[in-house]
N, C-alpha and C. Protein backbone atom coordinates (compact mmCIF):
# COMPACT_ATOMS: atom_id res chain seq x y z
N UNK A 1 0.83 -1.18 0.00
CA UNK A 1 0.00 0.00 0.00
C UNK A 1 0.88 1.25 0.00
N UNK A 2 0.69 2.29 -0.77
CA UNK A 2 1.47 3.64 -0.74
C UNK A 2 0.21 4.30 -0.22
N UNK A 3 2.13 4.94 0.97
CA UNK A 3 1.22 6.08 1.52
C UNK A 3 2.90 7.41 1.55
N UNK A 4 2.07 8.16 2.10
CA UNK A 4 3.06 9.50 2.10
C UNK A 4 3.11 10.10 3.60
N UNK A 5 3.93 10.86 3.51
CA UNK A 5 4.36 11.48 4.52
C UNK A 5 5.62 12.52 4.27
N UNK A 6 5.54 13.68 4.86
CA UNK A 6 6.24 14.81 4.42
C UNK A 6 7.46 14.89 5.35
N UNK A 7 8.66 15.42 4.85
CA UNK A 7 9.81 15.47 6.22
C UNK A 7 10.61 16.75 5.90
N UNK A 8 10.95 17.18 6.93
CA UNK A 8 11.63 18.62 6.72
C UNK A 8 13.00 18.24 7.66
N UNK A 9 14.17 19.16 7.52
CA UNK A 9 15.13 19.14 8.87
C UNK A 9 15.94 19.60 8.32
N UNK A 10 16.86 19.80 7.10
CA UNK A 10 18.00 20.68 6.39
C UNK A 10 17.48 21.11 5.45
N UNK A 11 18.59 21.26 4.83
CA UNK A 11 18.50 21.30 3.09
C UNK A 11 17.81 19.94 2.42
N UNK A 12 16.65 21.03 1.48
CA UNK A 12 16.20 19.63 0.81
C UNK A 12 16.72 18.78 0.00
N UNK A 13 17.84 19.33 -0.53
CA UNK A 13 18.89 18.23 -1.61
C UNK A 13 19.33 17.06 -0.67
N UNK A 14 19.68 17.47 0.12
CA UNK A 14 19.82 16.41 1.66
C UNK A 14 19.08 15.53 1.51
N UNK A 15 17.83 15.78 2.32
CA UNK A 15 16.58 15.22 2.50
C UNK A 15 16.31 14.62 1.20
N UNK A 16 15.83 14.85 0.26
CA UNK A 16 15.45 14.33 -1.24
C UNK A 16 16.50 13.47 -1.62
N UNK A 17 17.78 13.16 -1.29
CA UNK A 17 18.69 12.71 -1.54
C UNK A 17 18.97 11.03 -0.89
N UNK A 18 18.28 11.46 0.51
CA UNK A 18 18.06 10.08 1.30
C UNK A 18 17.17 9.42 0.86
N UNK A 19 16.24 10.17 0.73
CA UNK A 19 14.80 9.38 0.96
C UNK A 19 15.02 8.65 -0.91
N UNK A 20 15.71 9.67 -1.56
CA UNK A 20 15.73 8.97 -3.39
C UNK A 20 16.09 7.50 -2.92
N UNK A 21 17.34 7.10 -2.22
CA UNK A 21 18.38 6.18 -1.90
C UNK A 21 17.68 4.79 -1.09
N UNK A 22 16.07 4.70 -0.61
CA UNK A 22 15.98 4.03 0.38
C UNK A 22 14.91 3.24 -0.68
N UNK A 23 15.08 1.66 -0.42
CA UNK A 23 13.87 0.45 -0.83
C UNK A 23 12.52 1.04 -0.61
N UNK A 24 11.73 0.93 -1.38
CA UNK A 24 10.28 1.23 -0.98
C UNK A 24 9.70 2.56 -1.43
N UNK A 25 10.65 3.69 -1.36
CA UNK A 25 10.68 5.03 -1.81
C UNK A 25 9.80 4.84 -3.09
N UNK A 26 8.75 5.56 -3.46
CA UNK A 26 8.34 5.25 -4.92
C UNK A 26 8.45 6.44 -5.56
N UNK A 27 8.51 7.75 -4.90
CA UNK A 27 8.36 9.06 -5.45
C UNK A 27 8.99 10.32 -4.29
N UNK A 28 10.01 11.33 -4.21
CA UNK A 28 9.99 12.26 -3.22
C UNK A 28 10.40 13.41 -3.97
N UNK A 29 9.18 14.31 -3.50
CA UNK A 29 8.24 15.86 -4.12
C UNK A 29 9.29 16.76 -3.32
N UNK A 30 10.28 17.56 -3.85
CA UNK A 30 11.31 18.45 -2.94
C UNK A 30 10.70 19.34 -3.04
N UNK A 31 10.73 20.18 -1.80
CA UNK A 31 10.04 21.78 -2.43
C UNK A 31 10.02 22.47 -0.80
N UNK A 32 8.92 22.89 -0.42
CA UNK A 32 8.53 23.48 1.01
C UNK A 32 7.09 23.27 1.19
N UNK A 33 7.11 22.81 2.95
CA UNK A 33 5.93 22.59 3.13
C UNK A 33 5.40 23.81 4.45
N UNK A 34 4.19 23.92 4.00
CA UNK A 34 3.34 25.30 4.93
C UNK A 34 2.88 24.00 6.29
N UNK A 35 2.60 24.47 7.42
CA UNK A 35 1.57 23.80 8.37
C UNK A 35 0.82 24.92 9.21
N UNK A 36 0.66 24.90 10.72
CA UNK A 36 -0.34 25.95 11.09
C UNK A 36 0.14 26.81 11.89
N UNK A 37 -0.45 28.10 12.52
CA UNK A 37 0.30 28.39 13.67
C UNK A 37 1.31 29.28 12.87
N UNK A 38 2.61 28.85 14.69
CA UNK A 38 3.25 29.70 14.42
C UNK A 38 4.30 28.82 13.26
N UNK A 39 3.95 27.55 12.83
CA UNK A 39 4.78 27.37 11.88
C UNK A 39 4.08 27.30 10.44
N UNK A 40 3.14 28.45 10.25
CA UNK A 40 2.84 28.20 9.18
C UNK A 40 3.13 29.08 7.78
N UNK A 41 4.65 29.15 7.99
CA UNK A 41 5.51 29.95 6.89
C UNK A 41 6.04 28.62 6.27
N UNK A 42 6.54 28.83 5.12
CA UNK A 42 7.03 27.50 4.53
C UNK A 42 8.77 27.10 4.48
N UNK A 43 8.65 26.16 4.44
CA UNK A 43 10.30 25.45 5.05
C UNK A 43 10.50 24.26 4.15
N UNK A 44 11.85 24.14 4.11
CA UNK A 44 11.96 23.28 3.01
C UNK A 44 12.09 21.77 3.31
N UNK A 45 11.20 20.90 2.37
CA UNK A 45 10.95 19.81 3.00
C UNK A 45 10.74 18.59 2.06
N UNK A 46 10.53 17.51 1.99
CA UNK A 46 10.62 16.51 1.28
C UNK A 46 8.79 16.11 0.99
N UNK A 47 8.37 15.62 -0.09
CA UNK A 47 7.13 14.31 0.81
C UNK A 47 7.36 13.35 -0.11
N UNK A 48 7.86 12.42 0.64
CA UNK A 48 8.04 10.81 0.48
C UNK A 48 6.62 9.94 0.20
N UNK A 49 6.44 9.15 -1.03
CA UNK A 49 5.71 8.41 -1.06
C UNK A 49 6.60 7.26 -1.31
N UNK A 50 5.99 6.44 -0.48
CA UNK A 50 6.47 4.63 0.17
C UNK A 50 5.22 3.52 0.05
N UNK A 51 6.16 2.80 -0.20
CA UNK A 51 5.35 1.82 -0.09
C UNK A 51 5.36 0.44 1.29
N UNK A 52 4.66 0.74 2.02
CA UNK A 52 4.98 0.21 3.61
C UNK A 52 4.94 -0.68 3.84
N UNK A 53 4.90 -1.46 2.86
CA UNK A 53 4.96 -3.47 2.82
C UNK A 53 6.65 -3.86 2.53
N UNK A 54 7.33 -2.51 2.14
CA UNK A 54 8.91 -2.78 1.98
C UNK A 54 9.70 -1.90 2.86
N UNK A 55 8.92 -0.58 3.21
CA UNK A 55 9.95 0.58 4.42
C UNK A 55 8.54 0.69 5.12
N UNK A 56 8.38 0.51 6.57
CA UNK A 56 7.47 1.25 7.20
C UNK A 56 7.46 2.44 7.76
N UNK A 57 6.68 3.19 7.83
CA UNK A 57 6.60 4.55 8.62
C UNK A 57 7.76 4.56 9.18
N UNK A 58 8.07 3.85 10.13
CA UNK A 58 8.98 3.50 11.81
C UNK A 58 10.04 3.85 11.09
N UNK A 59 10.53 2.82 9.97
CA UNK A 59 11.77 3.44 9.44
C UNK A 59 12.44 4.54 9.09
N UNK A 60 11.45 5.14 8.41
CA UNK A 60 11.39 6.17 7.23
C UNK A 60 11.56 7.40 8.68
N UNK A 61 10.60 7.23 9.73
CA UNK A 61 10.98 8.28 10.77
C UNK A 61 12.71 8.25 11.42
N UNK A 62 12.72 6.78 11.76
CA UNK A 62 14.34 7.37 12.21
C UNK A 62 15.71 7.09 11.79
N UNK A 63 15.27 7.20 10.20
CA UNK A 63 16.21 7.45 9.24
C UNK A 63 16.22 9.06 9.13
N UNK A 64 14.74 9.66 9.18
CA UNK A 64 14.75 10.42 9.32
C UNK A 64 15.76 11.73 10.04
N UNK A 65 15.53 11.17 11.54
CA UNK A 65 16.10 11.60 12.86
C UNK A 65 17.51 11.29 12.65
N UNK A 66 17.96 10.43 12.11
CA UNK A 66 19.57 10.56 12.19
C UNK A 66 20.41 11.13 10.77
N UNK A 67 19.80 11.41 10.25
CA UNK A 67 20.15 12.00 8.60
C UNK A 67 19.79 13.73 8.82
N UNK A 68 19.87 14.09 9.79
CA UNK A 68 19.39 15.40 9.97
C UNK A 68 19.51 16.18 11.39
N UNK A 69 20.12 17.19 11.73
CA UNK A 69 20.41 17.27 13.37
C UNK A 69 19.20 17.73 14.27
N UNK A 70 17.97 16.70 14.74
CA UNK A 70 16.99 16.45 14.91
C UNK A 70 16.95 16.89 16.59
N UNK A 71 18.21 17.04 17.16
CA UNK A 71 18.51 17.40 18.36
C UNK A 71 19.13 18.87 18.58
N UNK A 72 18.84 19.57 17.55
CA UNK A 72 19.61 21.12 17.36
C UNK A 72 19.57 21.91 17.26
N UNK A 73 18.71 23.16 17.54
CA UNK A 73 18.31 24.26 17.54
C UNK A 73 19.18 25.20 16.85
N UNK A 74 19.46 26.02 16.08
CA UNK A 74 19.91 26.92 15.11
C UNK A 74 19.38 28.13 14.58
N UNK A 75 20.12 29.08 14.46
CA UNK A 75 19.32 30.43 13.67
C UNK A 75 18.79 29.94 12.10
N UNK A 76 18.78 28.58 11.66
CA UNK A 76 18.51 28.75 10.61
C UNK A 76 16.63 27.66 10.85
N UNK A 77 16.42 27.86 12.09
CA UNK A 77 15.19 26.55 12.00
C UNK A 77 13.62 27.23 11.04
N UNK A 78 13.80 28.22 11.24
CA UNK A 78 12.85 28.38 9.77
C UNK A 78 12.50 28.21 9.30
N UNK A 79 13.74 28.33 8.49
CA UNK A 79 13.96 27.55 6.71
C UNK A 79 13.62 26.04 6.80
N UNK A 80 14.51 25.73 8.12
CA UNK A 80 14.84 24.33 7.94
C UNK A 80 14.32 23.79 9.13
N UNK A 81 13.19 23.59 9.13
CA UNK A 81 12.40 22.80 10.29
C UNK A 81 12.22 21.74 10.54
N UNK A 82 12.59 21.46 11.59
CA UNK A 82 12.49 19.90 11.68
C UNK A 82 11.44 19.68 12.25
N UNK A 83 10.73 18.93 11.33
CA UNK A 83 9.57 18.29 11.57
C UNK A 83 9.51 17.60 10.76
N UNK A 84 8.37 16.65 11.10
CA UNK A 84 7.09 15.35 10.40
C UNK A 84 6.06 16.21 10.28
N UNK A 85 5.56 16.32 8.98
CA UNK A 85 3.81 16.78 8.70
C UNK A 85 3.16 15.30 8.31
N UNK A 86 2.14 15.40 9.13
CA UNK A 86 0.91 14.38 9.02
C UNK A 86 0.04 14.65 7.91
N UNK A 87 -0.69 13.56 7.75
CA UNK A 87 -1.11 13.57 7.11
C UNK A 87 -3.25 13.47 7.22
N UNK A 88 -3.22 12.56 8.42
CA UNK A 88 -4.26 12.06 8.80
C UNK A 88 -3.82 11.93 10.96
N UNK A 89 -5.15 12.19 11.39
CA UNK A 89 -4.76 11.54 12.80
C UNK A 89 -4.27 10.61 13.03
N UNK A 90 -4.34 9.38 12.77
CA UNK A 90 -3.68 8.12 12.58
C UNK A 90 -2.01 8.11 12.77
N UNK A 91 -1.59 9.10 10.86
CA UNK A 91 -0.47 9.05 11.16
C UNK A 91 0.46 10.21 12.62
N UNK A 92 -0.78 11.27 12.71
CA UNK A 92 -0.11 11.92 13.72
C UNK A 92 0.24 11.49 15.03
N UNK A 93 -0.81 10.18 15.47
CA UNK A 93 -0.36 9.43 16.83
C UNK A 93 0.68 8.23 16.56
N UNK A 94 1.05 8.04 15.18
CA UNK A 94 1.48 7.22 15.24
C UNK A 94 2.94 7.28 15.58
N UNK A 95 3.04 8.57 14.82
CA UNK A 95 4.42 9.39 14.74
C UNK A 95 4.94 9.79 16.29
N UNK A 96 4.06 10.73 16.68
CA UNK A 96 4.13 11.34 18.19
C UNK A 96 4.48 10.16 19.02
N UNK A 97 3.72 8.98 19.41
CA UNK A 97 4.13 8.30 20.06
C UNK A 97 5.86 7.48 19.88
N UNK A 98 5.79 7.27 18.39
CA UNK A 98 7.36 6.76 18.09
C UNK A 98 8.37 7.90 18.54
N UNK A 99 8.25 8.90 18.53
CA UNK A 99 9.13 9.80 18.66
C UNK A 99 9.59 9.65 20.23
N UNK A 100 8.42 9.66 20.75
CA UNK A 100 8.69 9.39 22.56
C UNK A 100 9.39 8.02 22.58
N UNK A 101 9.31 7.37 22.02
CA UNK A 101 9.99 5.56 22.00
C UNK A 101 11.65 6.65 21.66
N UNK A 102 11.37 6.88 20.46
CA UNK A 102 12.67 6.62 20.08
C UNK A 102 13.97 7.82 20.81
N UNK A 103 13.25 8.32 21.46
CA UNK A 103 13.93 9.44 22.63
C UNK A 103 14.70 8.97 23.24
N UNK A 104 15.06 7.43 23.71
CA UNK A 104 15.43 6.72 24.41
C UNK A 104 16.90 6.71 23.89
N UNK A 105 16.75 6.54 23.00
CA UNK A 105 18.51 6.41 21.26
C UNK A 105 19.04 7.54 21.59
N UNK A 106 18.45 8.67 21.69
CA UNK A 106 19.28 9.82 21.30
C UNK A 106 19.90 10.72 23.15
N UNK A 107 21.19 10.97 23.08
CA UNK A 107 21.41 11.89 24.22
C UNK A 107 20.77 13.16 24.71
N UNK A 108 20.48 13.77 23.51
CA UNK A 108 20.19 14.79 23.74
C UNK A 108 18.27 14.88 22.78
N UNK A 109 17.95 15.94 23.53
CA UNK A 109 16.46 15.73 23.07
C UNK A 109 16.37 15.99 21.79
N UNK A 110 15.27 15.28 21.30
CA UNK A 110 14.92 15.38 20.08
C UNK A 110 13.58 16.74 19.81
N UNK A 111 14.38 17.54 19.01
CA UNK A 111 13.50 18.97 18.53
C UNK A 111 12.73 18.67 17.22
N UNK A 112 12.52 17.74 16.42
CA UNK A 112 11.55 17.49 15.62
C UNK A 112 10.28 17.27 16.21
N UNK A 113 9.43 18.57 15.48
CA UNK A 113 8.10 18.59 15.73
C UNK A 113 7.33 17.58 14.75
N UNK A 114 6.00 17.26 15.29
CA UNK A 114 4.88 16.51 14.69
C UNK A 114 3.64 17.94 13.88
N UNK A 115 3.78 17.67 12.72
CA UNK A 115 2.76 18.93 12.79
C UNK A 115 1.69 18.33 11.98
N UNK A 116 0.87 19.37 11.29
CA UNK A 116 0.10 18.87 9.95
C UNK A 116 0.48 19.48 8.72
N UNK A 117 0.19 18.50 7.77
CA UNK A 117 0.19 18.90 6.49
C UNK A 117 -0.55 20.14 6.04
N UNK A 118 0.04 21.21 5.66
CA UNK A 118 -1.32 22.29 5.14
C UNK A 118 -1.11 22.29 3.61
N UNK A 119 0.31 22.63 3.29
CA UNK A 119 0.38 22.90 1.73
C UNK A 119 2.03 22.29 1.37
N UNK A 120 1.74 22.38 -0.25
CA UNK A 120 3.21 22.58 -0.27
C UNK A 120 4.05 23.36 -1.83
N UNK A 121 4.73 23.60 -1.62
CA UNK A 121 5.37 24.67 -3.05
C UNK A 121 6.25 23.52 -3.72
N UNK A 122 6.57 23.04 -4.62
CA UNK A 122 7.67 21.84 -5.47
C UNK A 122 8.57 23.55 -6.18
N UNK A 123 9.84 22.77 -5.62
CA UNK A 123 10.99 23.12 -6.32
C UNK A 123 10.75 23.47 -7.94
N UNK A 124 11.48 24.60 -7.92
CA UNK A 124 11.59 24.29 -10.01
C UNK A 124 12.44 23.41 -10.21
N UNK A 125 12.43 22.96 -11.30
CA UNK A 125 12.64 21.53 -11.63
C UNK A 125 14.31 21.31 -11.83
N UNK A 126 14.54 22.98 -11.75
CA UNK A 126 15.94 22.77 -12.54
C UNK A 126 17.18 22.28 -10.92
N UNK A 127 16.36 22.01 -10.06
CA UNK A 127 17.22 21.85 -8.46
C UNK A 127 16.83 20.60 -7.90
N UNK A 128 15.65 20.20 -8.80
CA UNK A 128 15.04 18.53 -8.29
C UNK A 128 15.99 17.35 -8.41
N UNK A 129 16.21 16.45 -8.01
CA UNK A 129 16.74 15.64 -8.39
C UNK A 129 17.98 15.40 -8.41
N UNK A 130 18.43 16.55 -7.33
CA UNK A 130 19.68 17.63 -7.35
C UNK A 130 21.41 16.39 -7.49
N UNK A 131 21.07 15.84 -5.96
CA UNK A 131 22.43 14.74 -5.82
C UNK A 131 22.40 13.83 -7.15
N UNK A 132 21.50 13.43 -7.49
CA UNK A 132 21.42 12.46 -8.25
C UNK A 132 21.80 12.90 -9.84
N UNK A 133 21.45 14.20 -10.38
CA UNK A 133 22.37 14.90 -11.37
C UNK A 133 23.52 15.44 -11.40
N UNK A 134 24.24 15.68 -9.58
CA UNK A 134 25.14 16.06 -9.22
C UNK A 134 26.48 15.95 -8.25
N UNK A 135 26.35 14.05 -7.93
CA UNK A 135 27.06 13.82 -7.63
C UNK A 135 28.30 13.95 -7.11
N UNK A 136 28.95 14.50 -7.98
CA UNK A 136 30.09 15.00 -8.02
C UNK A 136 30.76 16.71 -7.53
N UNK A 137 29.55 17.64 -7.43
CA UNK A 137 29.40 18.64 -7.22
C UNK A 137 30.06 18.68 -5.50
N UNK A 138 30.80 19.75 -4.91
CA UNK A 138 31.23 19.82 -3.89
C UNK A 138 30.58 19.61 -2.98
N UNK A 139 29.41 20.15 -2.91
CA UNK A 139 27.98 20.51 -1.73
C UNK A 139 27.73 18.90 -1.68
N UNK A 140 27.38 18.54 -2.94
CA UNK A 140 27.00 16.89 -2.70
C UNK A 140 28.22 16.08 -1.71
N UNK A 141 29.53 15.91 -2.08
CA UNK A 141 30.26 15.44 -1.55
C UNK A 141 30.58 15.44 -0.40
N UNK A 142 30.51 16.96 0.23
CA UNK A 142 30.49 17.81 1.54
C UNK A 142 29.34 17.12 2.49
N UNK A 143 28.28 17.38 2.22
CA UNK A 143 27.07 17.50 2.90
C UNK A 143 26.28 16.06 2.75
N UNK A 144 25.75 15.50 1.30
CA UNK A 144 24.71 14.68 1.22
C UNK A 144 25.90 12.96 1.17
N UNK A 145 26.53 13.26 0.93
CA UNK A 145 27.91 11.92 1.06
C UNK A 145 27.79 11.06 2.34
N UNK A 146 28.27 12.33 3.35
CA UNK A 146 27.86 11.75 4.91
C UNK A 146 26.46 10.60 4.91
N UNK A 147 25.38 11.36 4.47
CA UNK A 147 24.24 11.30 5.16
C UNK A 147 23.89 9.55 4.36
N UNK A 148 24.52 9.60 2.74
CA UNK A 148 24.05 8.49 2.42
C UNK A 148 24.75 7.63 2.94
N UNK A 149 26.26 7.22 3.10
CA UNK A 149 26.93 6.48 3.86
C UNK A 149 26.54 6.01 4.96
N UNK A 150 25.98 7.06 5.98
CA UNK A 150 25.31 6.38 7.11
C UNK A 150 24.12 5.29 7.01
N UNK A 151 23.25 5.91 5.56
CA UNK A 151 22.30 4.84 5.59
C UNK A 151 23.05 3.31 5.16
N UNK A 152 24.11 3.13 4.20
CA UNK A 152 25.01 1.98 4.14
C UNK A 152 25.42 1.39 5.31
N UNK A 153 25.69 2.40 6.08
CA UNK A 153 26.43 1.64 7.58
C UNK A 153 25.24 1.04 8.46
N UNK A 154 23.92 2.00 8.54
CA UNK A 154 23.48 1.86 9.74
C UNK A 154 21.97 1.50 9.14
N UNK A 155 21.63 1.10 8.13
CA UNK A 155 20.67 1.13 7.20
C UNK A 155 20.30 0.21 5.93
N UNK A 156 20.99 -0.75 5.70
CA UNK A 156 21.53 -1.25 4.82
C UNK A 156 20.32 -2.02 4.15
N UNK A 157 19.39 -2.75 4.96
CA UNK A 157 18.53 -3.74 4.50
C UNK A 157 17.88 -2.38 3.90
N UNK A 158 17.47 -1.53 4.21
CA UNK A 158 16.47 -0.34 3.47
C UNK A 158 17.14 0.56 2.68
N UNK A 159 18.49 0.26 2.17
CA UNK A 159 19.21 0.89 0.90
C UNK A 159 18.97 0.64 -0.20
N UNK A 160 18.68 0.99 -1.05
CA UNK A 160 19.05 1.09 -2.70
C UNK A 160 20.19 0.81 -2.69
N UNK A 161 21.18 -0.02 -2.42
CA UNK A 161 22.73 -0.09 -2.48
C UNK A 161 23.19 0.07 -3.86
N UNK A 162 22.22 -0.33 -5.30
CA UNK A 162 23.06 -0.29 -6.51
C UNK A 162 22.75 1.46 -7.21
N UNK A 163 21.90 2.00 -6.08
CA UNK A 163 21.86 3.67 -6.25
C UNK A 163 23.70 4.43 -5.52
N UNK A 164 24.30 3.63 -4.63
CA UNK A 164 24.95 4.30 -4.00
C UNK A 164 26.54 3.63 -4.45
N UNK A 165 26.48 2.63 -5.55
CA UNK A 165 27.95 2.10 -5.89
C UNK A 165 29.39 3.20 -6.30
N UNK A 166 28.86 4.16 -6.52
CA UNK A 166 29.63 5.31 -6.55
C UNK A 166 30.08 5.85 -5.28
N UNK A 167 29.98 5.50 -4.57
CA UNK A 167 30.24 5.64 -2.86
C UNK A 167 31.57 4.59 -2.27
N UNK A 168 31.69 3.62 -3.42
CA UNK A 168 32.50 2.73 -3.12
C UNK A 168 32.51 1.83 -1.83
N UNK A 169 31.27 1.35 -1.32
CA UNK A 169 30.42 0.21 -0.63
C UNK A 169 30.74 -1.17 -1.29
């Protein structure tokens, strides 16, 4: 069954970059997502459609949390908010409660919010797809390199591994 779910926490080349890399992934929409309140300016964010008979939610959240500094407060949280947007109540308790589970892993608290979905803006096209046309580009190497490696190390059954042979795995 595909379902979706939206994720924010850096840069979306980042984010869009993991989620491209993981089994089950069927589609991820880069762009910025709006929610309510006081976070309802837009921030840049992913939405992942999966298919949950091969990555479940559970995963996809704390792949999430460790591909992103989910414990970190910054002048840049804005832009770059860390959060989960829901989609339905369902997924919002489902999430909220894992997050309290998975509090347990991390030293320091975890600042990813649970919010809702309100809207979202898609990237122009010419920045989509970004690592994956650009490999080689510094920023990629710098920044999104780390993040896929970790999923090799710490992630492996839910890799695309013949997406990441250029990594030298």
């Amino acid at each position: 069954m595909i379902q979706k779910i939206a994720l924010g926490g850096g840069c979306h080349w980042c984010t869009e970059a993991v989620f491209q890399s993981l089994k089950g992934v069927r589609h991820v929409a880069q762009g910025w997502v709006q929610s309510t309140e006081e976070n309802d300016s837009f921030s840049e964010a992913v939405i992942v459609q999966f298919d949950a008979s091969v990555i479940p939610l559970k995963m996809l959240v704390e792949i999430h949390l460790r591909t992103h500094k989910s414990t970190v407060q910054h002048s840049m949280r804005k832009k770059y908010r860390s959060a989960i947007y829901y989609y339905d109540q369902a997924q919002q308790q489902f999430v909220s409660e894992l997050l309290a589970t998975l509090q347990t892993e991390f030293e320091e608290k975890i600042i990813t919010q649970v919010l809702p979905f309100i809207s979202f803006k898609a990237s122009r096209s010419a920045i989509t797809n970004y690592y994956y046309s650009n490999p080689q580009k510094p920023f990629c190497e710098q920044f999104i390199n780390p993040k896929l490696k970790l999923l090799l190390e710490e992630f492996l059954n839910y890799t695309a591994q013949e997406k990441l042979k250029h990594l030298g795995n």
